[in-house]
Protein backbone atom coordinates (compact mmCIF):
# COMPACT_ATOMS: atom_id res chain seq x y z
CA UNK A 1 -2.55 69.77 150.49
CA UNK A 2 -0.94 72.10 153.38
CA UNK A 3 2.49 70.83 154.04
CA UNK A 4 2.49 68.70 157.77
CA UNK A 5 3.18 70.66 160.06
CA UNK A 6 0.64 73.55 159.17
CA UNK A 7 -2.07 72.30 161.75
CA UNK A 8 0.38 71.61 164.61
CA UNK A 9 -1.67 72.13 168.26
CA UNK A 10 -0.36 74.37 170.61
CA UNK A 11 1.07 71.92 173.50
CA UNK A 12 -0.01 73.13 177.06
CA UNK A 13 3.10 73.69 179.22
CA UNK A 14 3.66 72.23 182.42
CA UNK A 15 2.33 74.88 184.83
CA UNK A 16 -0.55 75.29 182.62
CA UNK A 17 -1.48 71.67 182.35
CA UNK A 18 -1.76 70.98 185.95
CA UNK A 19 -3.27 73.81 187.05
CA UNK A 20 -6.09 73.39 184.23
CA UNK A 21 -6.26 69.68 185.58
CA UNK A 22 -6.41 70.74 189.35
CA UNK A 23 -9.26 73.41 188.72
CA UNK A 24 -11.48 71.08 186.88
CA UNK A 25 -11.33 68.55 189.17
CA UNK A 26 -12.15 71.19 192.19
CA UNK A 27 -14.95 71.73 190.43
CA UNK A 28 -16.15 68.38 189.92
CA UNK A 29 -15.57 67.70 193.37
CA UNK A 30 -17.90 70.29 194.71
CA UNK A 31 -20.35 68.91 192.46
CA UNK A 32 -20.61 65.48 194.56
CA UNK A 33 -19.75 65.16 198.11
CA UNK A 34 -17.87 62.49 200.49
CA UNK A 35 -15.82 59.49 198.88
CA UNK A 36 -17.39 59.99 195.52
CA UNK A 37 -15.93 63.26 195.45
CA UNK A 38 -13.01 62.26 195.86
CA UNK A 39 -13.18 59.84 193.31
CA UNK A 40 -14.72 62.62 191.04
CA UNK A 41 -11.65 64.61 191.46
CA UNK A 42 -8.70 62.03 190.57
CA UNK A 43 -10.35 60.75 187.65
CA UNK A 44 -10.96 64.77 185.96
CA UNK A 45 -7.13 65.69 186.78
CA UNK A 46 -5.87 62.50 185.48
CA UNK A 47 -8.10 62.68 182.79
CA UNK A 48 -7.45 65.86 181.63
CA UNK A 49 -3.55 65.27 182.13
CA UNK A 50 -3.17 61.92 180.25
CA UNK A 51 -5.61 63.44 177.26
CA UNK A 52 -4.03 66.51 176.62
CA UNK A 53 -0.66 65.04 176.67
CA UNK A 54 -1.75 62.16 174.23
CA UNK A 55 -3.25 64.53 172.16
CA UNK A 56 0.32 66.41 171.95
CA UNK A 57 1.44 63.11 170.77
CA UNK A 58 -1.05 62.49 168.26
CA UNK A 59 -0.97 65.93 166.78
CA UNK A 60 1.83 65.01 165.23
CA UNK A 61 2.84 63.53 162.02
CA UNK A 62 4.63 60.53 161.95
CA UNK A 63 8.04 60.90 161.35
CA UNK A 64 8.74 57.96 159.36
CA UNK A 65 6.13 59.07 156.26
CA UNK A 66 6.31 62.47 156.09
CA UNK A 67 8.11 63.09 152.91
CA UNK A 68 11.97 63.30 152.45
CA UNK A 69 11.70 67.13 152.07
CA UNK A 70 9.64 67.39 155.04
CA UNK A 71 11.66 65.48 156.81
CA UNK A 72 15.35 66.68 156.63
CA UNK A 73 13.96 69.88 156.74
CA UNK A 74 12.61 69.23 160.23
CA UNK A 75 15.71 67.74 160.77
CA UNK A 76 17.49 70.44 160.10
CA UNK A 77 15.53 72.55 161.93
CA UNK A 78 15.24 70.98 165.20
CA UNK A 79 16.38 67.77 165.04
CA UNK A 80 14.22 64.36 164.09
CA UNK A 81 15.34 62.05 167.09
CA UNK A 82 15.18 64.93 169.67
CA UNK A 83 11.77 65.34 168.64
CA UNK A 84 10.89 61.98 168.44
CA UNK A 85 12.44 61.90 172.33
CA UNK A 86 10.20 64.33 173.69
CA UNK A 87 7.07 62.71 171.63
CA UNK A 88 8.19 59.42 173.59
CA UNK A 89 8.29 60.96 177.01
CA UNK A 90 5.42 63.23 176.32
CA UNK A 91 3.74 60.05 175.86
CA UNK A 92 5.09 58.16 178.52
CA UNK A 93 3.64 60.65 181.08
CA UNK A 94 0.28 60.43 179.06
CA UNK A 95 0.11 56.21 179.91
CA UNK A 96 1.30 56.84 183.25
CA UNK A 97 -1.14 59.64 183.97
CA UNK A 98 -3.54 56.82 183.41
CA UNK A 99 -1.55 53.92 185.56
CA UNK A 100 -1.65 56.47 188.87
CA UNK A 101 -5.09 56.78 188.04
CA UNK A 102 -6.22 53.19 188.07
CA UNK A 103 -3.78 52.39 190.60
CA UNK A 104 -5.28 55.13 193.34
CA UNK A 105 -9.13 54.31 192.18
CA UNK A 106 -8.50 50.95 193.86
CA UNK A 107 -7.33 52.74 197.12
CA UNK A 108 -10.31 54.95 197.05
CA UNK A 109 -12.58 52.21 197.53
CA UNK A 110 -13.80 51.34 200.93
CA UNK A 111 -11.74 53.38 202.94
CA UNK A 112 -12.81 56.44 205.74
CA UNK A 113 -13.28 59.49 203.95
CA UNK A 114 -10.18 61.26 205.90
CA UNK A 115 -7.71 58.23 204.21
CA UNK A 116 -9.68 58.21 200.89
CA UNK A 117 -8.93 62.22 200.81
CA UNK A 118 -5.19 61.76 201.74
CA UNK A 119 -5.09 59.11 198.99
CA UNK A 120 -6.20 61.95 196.52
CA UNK A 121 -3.80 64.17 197.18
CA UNK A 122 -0.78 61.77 197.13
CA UNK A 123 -2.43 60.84 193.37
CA UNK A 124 -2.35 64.51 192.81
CA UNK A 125 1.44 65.17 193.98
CA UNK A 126 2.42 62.16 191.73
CA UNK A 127 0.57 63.86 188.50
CA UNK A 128 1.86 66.89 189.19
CA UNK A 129 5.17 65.38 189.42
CA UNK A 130 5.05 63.39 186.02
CA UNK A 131 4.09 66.77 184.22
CA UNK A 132 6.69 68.61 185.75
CA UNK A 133 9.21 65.59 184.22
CA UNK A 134 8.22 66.11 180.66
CA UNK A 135 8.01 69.84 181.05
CA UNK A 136 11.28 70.84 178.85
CA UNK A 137 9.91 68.08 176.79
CA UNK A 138 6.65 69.82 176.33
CA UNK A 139 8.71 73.50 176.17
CA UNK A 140 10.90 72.03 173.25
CA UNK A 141 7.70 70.95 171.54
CA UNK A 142 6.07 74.26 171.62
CA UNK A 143 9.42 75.76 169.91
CA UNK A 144 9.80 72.73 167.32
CA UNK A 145 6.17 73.76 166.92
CA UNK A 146 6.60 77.05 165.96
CA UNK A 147 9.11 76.62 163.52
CA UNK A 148 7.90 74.13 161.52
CA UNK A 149 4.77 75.50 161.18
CA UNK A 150 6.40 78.92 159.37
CA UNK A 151 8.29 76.82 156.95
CA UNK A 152 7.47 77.94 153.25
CA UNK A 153 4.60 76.40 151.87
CA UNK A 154 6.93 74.12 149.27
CA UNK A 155 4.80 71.30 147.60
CA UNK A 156 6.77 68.67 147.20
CA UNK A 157 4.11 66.54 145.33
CA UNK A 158 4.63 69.42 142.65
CA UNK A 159 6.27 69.73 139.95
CA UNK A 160 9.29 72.06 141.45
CA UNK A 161 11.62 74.16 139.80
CA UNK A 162 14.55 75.06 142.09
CA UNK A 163 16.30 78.53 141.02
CA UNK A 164 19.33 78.48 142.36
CA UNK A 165 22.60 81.24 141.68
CA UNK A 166 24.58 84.13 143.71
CA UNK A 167 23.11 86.97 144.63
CA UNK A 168 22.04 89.89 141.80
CA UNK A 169 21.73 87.49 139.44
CA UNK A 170 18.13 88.08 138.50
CA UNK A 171 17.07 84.83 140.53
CA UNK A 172 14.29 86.76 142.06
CA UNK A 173 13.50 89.29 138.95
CA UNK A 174 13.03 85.94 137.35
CA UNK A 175 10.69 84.36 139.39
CA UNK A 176 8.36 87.34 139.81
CA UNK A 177 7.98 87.76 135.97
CA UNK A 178 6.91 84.82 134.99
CA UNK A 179 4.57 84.48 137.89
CA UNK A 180 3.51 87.59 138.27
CA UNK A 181 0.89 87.94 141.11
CA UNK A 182 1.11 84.86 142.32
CA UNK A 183 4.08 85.01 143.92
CA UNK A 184 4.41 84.07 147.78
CA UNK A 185 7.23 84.90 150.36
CA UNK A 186 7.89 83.33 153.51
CA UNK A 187 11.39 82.32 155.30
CA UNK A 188 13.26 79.37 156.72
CA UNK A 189 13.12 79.75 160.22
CA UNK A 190 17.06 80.07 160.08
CA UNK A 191 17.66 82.35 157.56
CA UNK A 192 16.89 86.07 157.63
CA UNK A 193 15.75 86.18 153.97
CA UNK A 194 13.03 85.16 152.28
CA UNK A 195 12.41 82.00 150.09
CA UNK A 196 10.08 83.19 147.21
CA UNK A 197 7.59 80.67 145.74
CA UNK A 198 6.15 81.28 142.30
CA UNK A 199 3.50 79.34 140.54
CA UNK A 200 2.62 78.89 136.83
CA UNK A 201 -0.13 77.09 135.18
CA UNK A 202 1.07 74.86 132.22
CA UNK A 203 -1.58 72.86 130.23
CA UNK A 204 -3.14 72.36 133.70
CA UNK A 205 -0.35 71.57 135.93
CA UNK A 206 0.91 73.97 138.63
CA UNK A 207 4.73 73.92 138.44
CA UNK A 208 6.64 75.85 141.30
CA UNK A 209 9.41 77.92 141.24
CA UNK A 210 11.68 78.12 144.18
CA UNK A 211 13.74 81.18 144.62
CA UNK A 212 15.84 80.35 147.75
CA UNK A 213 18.16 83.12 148.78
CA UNK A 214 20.32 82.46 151.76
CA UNK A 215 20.92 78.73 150.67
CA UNK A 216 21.86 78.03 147.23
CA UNK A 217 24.02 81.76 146.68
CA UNK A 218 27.10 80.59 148.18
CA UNK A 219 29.55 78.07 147.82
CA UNK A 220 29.21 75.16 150.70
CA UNK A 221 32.33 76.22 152.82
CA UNK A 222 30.23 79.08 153.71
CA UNK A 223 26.85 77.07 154.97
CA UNK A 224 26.44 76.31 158.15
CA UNK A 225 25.19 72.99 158.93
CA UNK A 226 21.97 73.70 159.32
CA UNK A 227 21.54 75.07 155.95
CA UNK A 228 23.44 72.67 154.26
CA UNK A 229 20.95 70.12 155.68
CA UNK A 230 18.59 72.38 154.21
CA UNK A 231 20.13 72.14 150.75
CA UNK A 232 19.87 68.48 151.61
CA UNK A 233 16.20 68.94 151.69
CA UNK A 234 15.51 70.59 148.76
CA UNK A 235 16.97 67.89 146.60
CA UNK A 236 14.00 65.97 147.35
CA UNK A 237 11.90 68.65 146.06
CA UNK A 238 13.80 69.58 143.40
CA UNK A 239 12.54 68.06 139.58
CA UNK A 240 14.87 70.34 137.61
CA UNK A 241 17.39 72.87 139.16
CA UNK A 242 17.45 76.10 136.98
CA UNK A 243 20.61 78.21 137.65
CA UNK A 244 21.31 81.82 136.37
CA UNK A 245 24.43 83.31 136.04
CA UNK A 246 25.71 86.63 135.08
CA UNK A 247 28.38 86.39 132.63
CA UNK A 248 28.83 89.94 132.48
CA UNK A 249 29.90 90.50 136.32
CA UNK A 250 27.02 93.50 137.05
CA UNK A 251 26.17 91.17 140.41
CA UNK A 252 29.41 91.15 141.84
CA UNK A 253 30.73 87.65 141.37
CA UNK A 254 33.51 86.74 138.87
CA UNK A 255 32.07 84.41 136.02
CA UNK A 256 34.51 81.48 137.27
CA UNK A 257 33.08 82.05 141.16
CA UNK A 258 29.49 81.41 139.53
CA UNK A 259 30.68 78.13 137.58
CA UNK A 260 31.88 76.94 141.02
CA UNK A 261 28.68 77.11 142.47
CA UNK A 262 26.90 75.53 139.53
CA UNK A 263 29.37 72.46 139.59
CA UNK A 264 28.50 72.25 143.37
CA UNK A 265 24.71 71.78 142.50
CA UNK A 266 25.64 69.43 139.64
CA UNK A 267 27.63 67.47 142.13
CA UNK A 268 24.71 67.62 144.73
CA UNK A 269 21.45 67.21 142.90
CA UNK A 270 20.41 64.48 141.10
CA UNK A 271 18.01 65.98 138.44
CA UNK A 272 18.32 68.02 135.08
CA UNK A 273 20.87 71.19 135.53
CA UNK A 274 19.78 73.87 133.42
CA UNK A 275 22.55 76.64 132.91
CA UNK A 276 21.12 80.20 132.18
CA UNK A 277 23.22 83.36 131.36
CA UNK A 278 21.05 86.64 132.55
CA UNK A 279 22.01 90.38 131.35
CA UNK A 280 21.62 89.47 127.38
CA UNK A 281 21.32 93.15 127.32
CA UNK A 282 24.28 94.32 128.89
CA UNK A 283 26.73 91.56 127.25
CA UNK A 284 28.96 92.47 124.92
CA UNK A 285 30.43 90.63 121.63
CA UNK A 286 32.89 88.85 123.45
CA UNK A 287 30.92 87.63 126.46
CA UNK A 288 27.77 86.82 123.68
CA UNK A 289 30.38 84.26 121.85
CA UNK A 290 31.43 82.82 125.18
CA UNK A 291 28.15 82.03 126.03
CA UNK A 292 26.91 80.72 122.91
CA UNK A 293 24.54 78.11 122.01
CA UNK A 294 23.56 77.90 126.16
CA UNK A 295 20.32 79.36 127.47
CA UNK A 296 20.72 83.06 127.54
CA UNK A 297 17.78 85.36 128.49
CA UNK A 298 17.31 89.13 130.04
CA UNK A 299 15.13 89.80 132.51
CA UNK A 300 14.72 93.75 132.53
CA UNK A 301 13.81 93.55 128.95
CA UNK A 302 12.20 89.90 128.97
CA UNK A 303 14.27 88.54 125.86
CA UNK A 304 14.40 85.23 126.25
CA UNK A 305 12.43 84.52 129.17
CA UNK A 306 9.93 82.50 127.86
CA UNK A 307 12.24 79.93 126.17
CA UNK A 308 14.03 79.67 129.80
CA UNK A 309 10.36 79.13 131.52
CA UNK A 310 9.95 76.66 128.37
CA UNK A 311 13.07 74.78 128.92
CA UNK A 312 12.52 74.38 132.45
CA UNK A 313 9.02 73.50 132.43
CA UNK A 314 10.47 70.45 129.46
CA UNK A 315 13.23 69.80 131.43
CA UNK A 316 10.83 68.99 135.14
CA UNK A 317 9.27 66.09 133.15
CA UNK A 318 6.49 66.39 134.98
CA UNK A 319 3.85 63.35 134.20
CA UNK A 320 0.40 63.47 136.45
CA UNK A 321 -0.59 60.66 138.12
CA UNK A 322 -3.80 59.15 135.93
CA UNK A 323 -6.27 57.50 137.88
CA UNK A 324 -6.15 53.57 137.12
CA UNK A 325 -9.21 52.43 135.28
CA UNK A 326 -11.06 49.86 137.79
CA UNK A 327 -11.66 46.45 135.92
């Protein structure tokens, strides 16, 4: 299952729309001749107007059952109720279209064919003028379109691992080594990074793991808005949030910055925290009995990697859906 809003259609812009509308019905008018040419020609451009901007409309997911993730992501991105205002007026122009349609078909009828041409062309004015009224709608559509359709390809019917930590932490390192090949890159459309999405196969079930620099490797007085509605998103997705630290201080950060940041994502998710200390090689007695008894691990030499994968894997609680025996 692609997330929705893989498959988005490209929406025609205005100019586009009614000169594809106006050339179509030229040409069905020069397939008839006198009043039922005319005819021929208002019901192709309305036609072609009111279905390509209802199938703009209907392109579209609705809103309302999309999941949570999906959701405040697209939120985030562009903005739920602006894009729920250009669906409406995109549709409005779609049923009225179809109202200047009807409404000029009745003029047509029994009428000279100089007034039944005139007629026409005041029907065509008024569709070209409806099109041109949802054009920024249409514009704004094509943009929302774009974006949400490069969104990483997160499952959130998944089982979903979210690795979260500061930069240099061996987040990433992580991720690639226990997924090895089948790791996939893409990026939020308003970040310049990339979020990295592993997957590995436990007794059948796929299980991702989320690396998502640019989000979750900084404290929240440092995220804008539209990536902390981001972070909002992910908690939806998120069945276990696995953060790695680096007790030793090789990334950069001070030990009590990274603690911080981990009581942050306590704070804000609502699933199991694991804590993991990275650089088990490089840590010395002292920083070995400060750590002890938590989940320790290093990734350039792989001790301990496996029991973190293990832990995390436990701590997702992940139970598939069985399909309900019919009586």
């Amino acid at each position: 299952m692609s997330h929705p809003f893989e498959s988005l259609p490209t929406p025609p812009l205005d100019d586009e729309l009614v000169d594809k509308a106006f050339s179509r019905a030229s040409r069905a008018g020069r397939a008839k001749s006198g009043l039922d040419a005319q005819s021929s020609m208002l019901q192709t451009a309305a036609n072609i107007i009111s279905d390509n901007l209802e199938n703009v409309v209907t392109g579209w997911p609705d809103l309302d059952t999309v999941h949570p993730f999906y959701h405040d992501l697209a939120d985030a991105i562009v903005g739920v109720d602006a894009l729920r205002g250009h669906l409406n007026e995109v549709g409005w122009a779609s049923r009225k279209a179809t109202d200047i349609r009807t409404e000029y078909e009745s003029r047509l009828r029994g009428t000279s064919l100089e007034t039944t041409r005139k007629h026409r062309k005041q029907a065509f004015a008024r569709l070209a003028d409806v099109v041109e009224e949802v054009g920024d709608d249409l514009e704004a559509l094509m943009n929302a379109r774009n974006s949400l359709r490069s969104l990483p390809d997160i499952r959130p019917d998944r089982p979903t691992v979210v690795v979260a930590g500061y930069p240099n932490v061996g987040k990433s390192s992580f991720v690639n080594s226990i997924t090895r090949a089948d790791n996939e890159a893409a990026s939020y459309p308003f970040t310049t990074t990339q979020v990295r999405v592993g997957h590995v196969e436990h007794r059948h079930i796929n299980y991702q793991f989320v690396d998502t620099p640019g989000l979750l490797d900084r404290p929240p007085a440092e995220r804008n808005p539209v990536e902390s509605q981001a972070v909002s998103a992910l908690t939806h997705a998120a069945d276990t949030v696995l953060v790695v630290l680096d007790p030793t201080g090789t990334c950069g950060y001070p030990l009590d910055l990274q603690e911080r940041l981990l009581a942050d994502i306590r704070d804000r998710f609502d699933t199991p925290i694991l804590t993991v200390y990275n650089m088990l090689d490089r840590m010395d007695e002292e920083t070995r009995s400060r750590v002890d008894g938590a989940y320790t691990m290093s990734v350039a030499t792989g001790e301990g990697v496996d029991a973190v994968l293990d832990a995390a894997i436990e701590a997702a609680d992940y139970e598939p859906e069985l399909p309900v025996d019919e009586q």
